[in-house]
N, C-alpha and C. Protein backbone atom coordinates (compact mmCIF):
# COMPACT_ATOMS: atom_id res chain seq x y z
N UNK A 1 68.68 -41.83 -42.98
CA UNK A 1 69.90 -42.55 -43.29
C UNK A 1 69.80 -44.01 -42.85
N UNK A 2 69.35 -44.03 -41.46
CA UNK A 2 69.28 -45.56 -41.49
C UNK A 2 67.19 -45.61 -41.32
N UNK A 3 66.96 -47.30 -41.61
CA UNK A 3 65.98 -47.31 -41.87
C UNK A 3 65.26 -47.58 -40.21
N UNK A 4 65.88 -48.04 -39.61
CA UNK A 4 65.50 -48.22 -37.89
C UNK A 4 65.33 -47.07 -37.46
N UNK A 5 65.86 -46.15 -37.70
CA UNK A 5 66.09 -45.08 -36.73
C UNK A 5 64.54 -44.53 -36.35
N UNK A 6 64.45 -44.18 -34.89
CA UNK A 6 63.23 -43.88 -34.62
C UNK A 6 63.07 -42.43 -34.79
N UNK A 7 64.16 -41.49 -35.52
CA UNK A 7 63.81 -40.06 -35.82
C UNK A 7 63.07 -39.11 -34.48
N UNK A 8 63.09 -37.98 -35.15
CA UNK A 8 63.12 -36.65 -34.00
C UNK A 8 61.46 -36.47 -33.58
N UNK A 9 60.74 -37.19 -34.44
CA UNK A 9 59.17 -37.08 -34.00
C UNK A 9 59.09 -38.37 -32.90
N UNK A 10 59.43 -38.96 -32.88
CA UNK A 10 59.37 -40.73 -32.24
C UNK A 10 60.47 -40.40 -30.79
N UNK A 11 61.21 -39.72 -30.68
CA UNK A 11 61.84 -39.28 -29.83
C UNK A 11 61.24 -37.94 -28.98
N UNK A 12 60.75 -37.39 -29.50
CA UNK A 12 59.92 -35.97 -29.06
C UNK A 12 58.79 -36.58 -28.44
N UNK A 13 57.96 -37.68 -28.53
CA UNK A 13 56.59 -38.48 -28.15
C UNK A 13 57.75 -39.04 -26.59
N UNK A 14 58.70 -39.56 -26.48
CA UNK A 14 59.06 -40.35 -25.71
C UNK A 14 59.60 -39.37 -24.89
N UNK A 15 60.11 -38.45 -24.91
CA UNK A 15 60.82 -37.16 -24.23
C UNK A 15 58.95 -36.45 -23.51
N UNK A 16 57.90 -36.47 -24.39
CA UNK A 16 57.21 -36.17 -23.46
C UNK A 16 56.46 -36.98 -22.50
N UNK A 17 56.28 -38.20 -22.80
CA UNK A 17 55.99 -39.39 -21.50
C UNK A 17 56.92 -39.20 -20.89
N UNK A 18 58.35 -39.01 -20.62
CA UNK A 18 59.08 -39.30 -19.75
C UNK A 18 59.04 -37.73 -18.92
N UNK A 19 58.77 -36.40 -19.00
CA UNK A 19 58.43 -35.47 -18.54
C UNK A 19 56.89 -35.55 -17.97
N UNK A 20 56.43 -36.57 -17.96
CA UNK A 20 54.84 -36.67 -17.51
C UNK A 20 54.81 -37.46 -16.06
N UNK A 21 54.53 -36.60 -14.59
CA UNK A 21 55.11 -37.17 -13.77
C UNK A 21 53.86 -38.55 -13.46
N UNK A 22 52.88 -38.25 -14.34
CA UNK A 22 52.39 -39.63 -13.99
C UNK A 22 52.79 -40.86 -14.61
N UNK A 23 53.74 -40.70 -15.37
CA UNK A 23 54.61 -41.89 -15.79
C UNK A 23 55.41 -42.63 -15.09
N UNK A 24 54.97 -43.73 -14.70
CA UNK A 24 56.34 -44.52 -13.36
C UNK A 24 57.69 -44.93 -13.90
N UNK A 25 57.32 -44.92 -15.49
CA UNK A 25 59.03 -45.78 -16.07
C UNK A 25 60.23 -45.23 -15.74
N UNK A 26 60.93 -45.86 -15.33
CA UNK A 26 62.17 -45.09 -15.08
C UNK A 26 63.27 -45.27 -16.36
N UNK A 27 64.52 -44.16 -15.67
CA UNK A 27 64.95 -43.96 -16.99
C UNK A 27 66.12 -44.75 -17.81
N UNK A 28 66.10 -45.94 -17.09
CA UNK A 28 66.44 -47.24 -17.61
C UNK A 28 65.33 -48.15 -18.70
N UNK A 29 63.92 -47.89 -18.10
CA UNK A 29 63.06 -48.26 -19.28
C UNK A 29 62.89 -47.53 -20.36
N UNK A 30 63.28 -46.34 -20.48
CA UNK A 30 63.32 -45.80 -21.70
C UNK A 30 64.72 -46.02 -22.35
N UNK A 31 65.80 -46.27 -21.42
CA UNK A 31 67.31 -46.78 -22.06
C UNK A 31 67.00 -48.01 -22.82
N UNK A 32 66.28 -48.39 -22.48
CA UNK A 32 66.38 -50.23 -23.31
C UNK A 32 65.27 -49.70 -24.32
N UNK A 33 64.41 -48.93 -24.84
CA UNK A 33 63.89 -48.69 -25.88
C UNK A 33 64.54 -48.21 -26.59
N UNK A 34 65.46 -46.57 -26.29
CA UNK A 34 66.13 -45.94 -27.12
C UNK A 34 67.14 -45.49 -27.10
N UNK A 35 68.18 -46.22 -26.11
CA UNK A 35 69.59 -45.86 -25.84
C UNK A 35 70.23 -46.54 -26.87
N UNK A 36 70.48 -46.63 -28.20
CA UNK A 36 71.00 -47.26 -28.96
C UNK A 36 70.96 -46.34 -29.87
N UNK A 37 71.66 -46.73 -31.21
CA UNK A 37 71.91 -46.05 -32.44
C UNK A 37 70.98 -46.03 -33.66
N UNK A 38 69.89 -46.74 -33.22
CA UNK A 38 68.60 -46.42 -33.56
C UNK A 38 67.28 -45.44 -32.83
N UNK A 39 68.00 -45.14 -31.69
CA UNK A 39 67.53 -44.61 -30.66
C UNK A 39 67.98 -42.68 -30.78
N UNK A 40 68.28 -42.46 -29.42
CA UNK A 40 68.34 -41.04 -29.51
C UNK A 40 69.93 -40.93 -29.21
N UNK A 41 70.74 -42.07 -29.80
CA UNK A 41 72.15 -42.11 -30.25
C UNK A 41 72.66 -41.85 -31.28
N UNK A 42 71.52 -41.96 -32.49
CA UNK A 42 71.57 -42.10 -33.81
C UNK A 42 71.40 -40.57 -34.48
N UNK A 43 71.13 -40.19 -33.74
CA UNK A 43 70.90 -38.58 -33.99
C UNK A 43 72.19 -38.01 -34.21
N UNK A 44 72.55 -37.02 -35.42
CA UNK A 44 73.81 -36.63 -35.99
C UNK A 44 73.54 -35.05 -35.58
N UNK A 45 72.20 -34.53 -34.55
CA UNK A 45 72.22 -32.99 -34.01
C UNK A 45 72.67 -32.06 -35.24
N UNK A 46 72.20 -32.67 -36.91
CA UNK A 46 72.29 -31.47 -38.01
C UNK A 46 70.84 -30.63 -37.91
N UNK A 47 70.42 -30.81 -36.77
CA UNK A 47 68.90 -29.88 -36.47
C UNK A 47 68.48 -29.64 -37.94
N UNK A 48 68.32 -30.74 -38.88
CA UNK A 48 67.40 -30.58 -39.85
C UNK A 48 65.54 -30.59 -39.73
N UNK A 49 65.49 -31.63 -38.88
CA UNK A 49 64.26 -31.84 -38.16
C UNK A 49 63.58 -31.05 -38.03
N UNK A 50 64.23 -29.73 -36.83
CA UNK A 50 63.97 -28.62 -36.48
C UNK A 50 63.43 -27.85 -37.40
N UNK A 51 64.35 -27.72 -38.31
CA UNK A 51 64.37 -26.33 -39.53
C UNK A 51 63.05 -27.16 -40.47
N UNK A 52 62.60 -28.02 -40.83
CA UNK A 52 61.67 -28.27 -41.31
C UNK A 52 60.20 -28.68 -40.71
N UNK A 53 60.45 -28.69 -39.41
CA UNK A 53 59.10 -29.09 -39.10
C UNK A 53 58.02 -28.46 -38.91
N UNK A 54 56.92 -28.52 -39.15
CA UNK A 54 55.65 -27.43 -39.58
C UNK A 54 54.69 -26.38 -38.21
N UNK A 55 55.40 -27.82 -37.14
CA UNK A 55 54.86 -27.33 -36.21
C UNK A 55 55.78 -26.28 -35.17
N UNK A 56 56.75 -26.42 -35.49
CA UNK A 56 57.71 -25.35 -34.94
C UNK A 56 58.20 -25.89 -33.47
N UNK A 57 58.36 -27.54 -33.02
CA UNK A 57 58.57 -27.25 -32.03
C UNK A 57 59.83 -27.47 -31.47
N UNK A 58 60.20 -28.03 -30.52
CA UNK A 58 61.72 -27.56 -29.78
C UNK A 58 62.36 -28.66 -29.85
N UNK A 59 62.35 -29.48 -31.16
CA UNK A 59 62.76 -30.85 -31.33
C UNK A 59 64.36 -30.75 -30.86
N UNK A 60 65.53 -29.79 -30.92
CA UNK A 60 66.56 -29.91 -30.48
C UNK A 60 66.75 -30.00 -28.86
N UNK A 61 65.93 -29.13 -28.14
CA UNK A 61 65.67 -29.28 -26.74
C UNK A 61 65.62 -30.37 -26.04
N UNK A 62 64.00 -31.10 -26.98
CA UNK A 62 63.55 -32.37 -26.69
C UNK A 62 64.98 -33.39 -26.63
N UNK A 63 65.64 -33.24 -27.73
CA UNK A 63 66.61 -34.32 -27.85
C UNK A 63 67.56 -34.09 -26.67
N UNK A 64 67.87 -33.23 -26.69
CA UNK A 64 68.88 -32.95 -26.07
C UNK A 64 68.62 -33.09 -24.51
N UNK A 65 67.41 -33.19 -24.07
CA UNK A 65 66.61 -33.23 -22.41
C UNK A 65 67.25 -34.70 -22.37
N UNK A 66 66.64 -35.50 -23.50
CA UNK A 66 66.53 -37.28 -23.72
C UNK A 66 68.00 -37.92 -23.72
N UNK A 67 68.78 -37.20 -24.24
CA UNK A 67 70.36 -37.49 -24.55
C UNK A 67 70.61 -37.16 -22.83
N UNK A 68 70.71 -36.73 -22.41
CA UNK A 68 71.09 -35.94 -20.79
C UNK A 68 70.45 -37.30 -19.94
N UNK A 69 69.37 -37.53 -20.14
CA UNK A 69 68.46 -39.04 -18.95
C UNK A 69 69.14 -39.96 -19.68
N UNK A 70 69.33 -40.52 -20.88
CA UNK A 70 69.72 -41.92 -21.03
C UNK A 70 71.61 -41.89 -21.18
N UNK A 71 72.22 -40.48 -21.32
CA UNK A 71 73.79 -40.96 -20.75
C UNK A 71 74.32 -40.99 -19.37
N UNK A 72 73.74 -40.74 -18.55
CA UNK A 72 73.35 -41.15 -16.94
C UNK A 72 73.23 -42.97 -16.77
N UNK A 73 72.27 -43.58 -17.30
CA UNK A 73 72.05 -44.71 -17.65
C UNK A 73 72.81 -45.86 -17.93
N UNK A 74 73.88 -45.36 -19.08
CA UNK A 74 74.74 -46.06 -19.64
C UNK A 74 75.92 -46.70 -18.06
């Protein structure tokens, strides 16, 4: 829908760096990448993503881990 949007694969990559404890960013540096409405704000949770993706994985989880660290943030 929008053309910015960094979608449920681009969010699932960033949900797993930020679960990687050798990652130092904190979760303000991932707020200024994707706390916005291009970000993992922009997400309308119609778990279409989910239902089509080939690899089967827990893209609603993922989001939903990522939504939980960056509304803390705000």
């Amino acid at each position: 829908m929008r053309k910015a949007f960094v979608g449920a694969v681009g969010l699932n990559k960033i949900a797993r760096f930020r679960l990687d404890p050798r990652d130092s960013r904190s979760d303000a540096d991932y707020y200024e990448l994707i706390g916005d409405d291009n970000g993992v704000f922009g997400c309308m949770s119609l778990l279409g993503c989910q239902d089509i993706c080939p690899k089967e994985l827990p893209l609603s989880t993922q989001l939903a881990f990522i939504r939980r660290k960056m509304a803390f943030v705000c």
